[in-house]
Protein backbone atom coordinates (compact mmCIF):
# COMPACT_ATOMS: atom_id res chain seq x y z
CA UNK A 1 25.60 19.17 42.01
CA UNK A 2 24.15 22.42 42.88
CA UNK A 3 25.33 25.05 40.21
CA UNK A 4 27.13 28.35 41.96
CA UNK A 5 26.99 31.34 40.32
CA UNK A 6 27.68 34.68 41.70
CA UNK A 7 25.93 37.17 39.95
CA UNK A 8 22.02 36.99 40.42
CA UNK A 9 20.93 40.37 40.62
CA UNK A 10 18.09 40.77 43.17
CA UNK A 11 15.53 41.21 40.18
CA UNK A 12 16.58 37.36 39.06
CA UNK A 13 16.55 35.92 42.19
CA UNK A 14 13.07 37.44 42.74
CA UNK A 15 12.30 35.83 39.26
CA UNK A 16 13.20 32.51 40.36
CA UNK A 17 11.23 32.58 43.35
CA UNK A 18 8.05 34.19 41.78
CA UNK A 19 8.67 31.10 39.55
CA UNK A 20 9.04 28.68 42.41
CA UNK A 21 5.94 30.38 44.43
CA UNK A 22 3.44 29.83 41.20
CA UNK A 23 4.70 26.42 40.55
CA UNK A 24 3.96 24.97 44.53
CA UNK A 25 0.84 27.49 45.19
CA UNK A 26 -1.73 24.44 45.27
CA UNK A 27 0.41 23.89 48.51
CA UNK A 28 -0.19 27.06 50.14
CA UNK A 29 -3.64 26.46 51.07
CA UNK A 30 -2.33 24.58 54.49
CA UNK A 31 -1.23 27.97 55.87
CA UNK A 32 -3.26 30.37 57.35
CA UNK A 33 -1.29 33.56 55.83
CA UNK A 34 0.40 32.90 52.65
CA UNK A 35 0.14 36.69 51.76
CA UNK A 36 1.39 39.39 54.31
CA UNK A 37 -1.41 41.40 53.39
CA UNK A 38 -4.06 38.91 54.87
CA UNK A 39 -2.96 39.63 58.21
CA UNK A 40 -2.79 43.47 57.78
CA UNK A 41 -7.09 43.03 56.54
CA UNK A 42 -7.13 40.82 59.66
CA UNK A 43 -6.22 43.79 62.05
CA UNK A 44 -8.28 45.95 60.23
CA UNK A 45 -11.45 43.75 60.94
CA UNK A 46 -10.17 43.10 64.47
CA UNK A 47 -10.12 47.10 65.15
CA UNK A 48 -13.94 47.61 63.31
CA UNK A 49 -15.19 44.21 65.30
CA UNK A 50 -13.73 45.87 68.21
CA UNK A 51 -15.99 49.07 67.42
CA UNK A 52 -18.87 47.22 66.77
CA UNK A 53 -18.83 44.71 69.75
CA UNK A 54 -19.87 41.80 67.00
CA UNK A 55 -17.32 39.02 65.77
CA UNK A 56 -19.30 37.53 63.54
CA UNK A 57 -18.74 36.83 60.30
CA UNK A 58 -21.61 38.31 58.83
CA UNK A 59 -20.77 41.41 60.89
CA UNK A 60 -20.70 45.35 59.86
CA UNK A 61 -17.24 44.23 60.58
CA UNK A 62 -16.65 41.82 58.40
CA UNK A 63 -18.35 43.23 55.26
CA UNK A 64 -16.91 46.44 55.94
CA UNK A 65 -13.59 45.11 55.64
CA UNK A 66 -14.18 42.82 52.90
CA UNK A 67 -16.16 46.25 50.56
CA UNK A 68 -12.28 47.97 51.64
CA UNK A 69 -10.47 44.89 50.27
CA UNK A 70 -12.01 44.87 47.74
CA UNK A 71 -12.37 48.75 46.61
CA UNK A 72 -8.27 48.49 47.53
CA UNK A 73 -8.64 50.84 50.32
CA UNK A 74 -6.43 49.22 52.91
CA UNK A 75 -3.49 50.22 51.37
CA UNK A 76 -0.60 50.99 54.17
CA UNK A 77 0.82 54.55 52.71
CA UNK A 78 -1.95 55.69 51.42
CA UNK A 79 -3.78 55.55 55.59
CA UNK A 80 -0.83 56.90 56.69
CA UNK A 81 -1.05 59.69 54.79
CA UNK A 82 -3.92 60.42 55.54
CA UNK A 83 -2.80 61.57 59.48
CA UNK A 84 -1.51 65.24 59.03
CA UNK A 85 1.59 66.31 60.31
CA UNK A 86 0.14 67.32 63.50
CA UNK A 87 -1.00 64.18 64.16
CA UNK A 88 -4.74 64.64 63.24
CA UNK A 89 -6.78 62.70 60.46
CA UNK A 90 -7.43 64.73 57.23
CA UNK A 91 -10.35 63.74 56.19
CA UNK A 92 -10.81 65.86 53.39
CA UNK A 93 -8.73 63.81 50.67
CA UNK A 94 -10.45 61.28 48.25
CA UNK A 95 -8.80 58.24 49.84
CA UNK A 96 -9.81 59.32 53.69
CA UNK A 97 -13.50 60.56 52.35
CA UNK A 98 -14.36 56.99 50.15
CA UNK A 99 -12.72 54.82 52.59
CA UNK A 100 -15.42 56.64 55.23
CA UNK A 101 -17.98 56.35 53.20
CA UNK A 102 -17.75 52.62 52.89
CA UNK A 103 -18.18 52.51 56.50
CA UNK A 104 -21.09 54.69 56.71
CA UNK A 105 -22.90 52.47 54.00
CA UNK A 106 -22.48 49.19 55.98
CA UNK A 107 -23.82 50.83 59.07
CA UNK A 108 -21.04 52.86 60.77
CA UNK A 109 -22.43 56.09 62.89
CA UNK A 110 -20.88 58.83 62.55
CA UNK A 111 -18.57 59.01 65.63
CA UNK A 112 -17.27 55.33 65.72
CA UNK A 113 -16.42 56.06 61.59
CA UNK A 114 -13.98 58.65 63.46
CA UNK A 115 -12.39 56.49 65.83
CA UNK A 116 -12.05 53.45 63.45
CA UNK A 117 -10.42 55.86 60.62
CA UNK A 118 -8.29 57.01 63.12
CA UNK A 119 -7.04 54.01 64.53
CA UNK A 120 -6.28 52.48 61.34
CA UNK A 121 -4.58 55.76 60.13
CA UNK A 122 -2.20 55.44 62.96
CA UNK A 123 -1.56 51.86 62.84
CA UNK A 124 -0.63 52.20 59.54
CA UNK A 125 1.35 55.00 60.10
CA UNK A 126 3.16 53.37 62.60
CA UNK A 127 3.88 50.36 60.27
CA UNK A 128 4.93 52.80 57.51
CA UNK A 129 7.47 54.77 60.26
CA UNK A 130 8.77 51.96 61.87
CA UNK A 131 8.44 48.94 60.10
CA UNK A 132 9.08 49.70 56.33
CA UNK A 133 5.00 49.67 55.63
CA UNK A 134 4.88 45.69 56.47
CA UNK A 135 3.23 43.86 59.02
CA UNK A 136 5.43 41.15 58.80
CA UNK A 137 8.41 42.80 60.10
CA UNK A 138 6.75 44.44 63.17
CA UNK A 139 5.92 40.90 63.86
CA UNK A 140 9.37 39.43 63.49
CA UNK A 141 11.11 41.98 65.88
CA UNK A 142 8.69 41.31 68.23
CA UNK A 143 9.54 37.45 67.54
CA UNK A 144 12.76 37.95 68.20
CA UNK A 145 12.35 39.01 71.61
CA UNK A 146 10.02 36.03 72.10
CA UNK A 147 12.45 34.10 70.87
CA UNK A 148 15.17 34.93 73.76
CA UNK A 149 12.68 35.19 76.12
CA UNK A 150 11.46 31.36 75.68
CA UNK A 151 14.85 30.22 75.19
CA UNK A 152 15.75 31.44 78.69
CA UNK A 153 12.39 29.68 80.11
CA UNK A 154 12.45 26.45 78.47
CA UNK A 155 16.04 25.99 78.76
CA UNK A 156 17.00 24.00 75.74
CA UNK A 157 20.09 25.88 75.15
CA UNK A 158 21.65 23.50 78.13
CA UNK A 159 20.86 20.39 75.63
CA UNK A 160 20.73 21.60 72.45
CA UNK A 161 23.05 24.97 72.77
CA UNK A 162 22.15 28.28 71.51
CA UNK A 163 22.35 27.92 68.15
CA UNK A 164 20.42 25.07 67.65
CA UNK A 165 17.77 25.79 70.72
CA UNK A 166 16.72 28.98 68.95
CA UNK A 167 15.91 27.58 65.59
CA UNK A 168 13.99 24.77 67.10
CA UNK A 169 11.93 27.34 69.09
CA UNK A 170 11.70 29.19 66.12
CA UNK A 171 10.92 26.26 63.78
CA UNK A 172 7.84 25.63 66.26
CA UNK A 173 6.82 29.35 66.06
CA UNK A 174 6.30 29.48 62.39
CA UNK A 175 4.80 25.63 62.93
CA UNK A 176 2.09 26.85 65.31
CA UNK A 177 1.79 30.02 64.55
CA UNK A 178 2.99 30.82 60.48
CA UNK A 179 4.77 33.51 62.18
CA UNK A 180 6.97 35.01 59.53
CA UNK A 181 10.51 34.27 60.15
CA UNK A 182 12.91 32.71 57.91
CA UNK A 183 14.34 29.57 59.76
CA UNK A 184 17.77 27.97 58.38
CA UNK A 185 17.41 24.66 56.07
CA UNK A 186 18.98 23.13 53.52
CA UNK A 187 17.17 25.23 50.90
CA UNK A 188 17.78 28.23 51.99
CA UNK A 189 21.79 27.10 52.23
CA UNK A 190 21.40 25.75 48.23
CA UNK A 191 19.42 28.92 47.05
CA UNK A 192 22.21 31.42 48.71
CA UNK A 193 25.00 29.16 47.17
CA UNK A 194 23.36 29.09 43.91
CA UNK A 195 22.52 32.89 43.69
CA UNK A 196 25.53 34.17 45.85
CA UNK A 197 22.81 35.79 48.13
CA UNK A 198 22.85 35.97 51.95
CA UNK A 199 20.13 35.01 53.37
CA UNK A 200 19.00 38.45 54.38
CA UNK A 201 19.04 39.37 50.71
CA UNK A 202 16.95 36.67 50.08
CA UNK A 203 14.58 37.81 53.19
CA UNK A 204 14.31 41.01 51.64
CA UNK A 205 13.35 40.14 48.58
CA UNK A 206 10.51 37.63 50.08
CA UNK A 207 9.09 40.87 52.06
CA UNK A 208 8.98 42.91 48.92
CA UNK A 209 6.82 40.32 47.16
CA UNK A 210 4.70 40.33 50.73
CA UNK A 211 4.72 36.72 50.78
CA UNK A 212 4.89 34.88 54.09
CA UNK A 213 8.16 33.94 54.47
CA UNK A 214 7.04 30.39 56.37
CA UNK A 215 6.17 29.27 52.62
CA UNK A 216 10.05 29.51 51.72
CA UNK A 217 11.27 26.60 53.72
CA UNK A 218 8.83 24.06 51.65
CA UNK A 219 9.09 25.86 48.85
CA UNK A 220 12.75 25.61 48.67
CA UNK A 221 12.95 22.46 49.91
CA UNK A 222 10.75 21.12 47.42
CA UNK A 223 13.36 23.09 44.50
CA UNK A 224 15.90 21.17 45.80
CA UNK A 225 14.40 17.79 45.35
CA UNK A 226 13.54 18.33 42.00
CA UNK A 227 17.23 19.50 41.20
């Protein structure tokens, strides 16, 4: 029997899944984006690639973006910072001038330096303005509409009804695509009863650690068994 208790405070229930995420982590090397921030390097290298006209992995590309991973200078706020309040990019402040100078190093000229710092300044600052600073929320709104949209198409909701037709089409997004949306199962249901969380808490708290939140439903599930 599942023990209820009503007072978790976010900072436990992040505890317990910290806990639960280190203890089944051998499992998460199935999934192509167990961290949030992989996806937000992945853009990055798709916007230099882009520049560059080379896909390779042995691209300027690709060791540009692995020198900024590295150096930490792909972090969200401090990009979109670096666009003024006029909507140009200062270029002047440490952050903007080392994260150009990586660039340069691995073979950047001059001008497309410019248009890549750019581009990432206001992709980030769009994240940052719109979506909280994480990729993994722009890409569950946009979900969501995907979500109605193929409902309508594929018609399941005649057979299945709504309910159930939109978790199976979004059971087989996150399936196919580790898109980041948190699907109802039975361990989601026992970790809100346990904590006295809703499962938007619980969401919330997944985001913070920037964990993809496709990892919960095993993870959970796998808590559950071992209850």
């Amino acid at each position: 029997m599942v023990e209820s208790n009503q007072s978790y405070s976010n900072e436990r229930v992040r505890d317990l899944l910290v806990d639960l995420f280190e203890k089944y982590e051998s499992s998460f090397g199935k999934y192509q984006w167990p961290w949030e921030n992989q996806r937000w390097f992945e853009l990055v290298f798709c916007i230099l690639s882009t520049i560059d006209e080379d896909y390779s992995a042995d691209s300027k590309a690709a060791l540009a973006t692995r020198v900024l991973v590295d150096l930490g200078l792909l972090d969200i706020h401090s990009l979109a910072e670096s666009i003024t309040t006029d909507g140009k990019s200062d270029y002047s402040n440490p952050y903007a001038m080392h994260f150009r100078s990586v660039l340069e190093r691995v073979g950047f000229e001059a001008k497309e330096i410019n248009q890549v710092f750019t581009t990432i300044c206001e992709t980030a600052k769009t994240l940052e303005q719109s979506y909280k600073g994480k990729i993994q929320i722009l890409l569950r709104h946009h979900t969501d509409q995907i979500v109605n949209q193929l409902s309508k198409v594929l018609h399941l909701s005649h057979y299945l009804g709504e309910k159930n037709s939109r978790i199976t089409i979004l059971r087989w997004l996150q399936n196919i695509l580790n898109i980041p949306i948190l699907v109802p199962s039975q361990g989601l249901s026992v970790l809100c009863e346990t904590t006295g969380k809703k499962p938007e808490d619980v969401l919330a708290i997944v985001d913070d650690l920037d964990i993809n939140v496709a990892l919960l439903d095993e993870v959970l599930n796998r808590w559950v068994q071992g209850k």
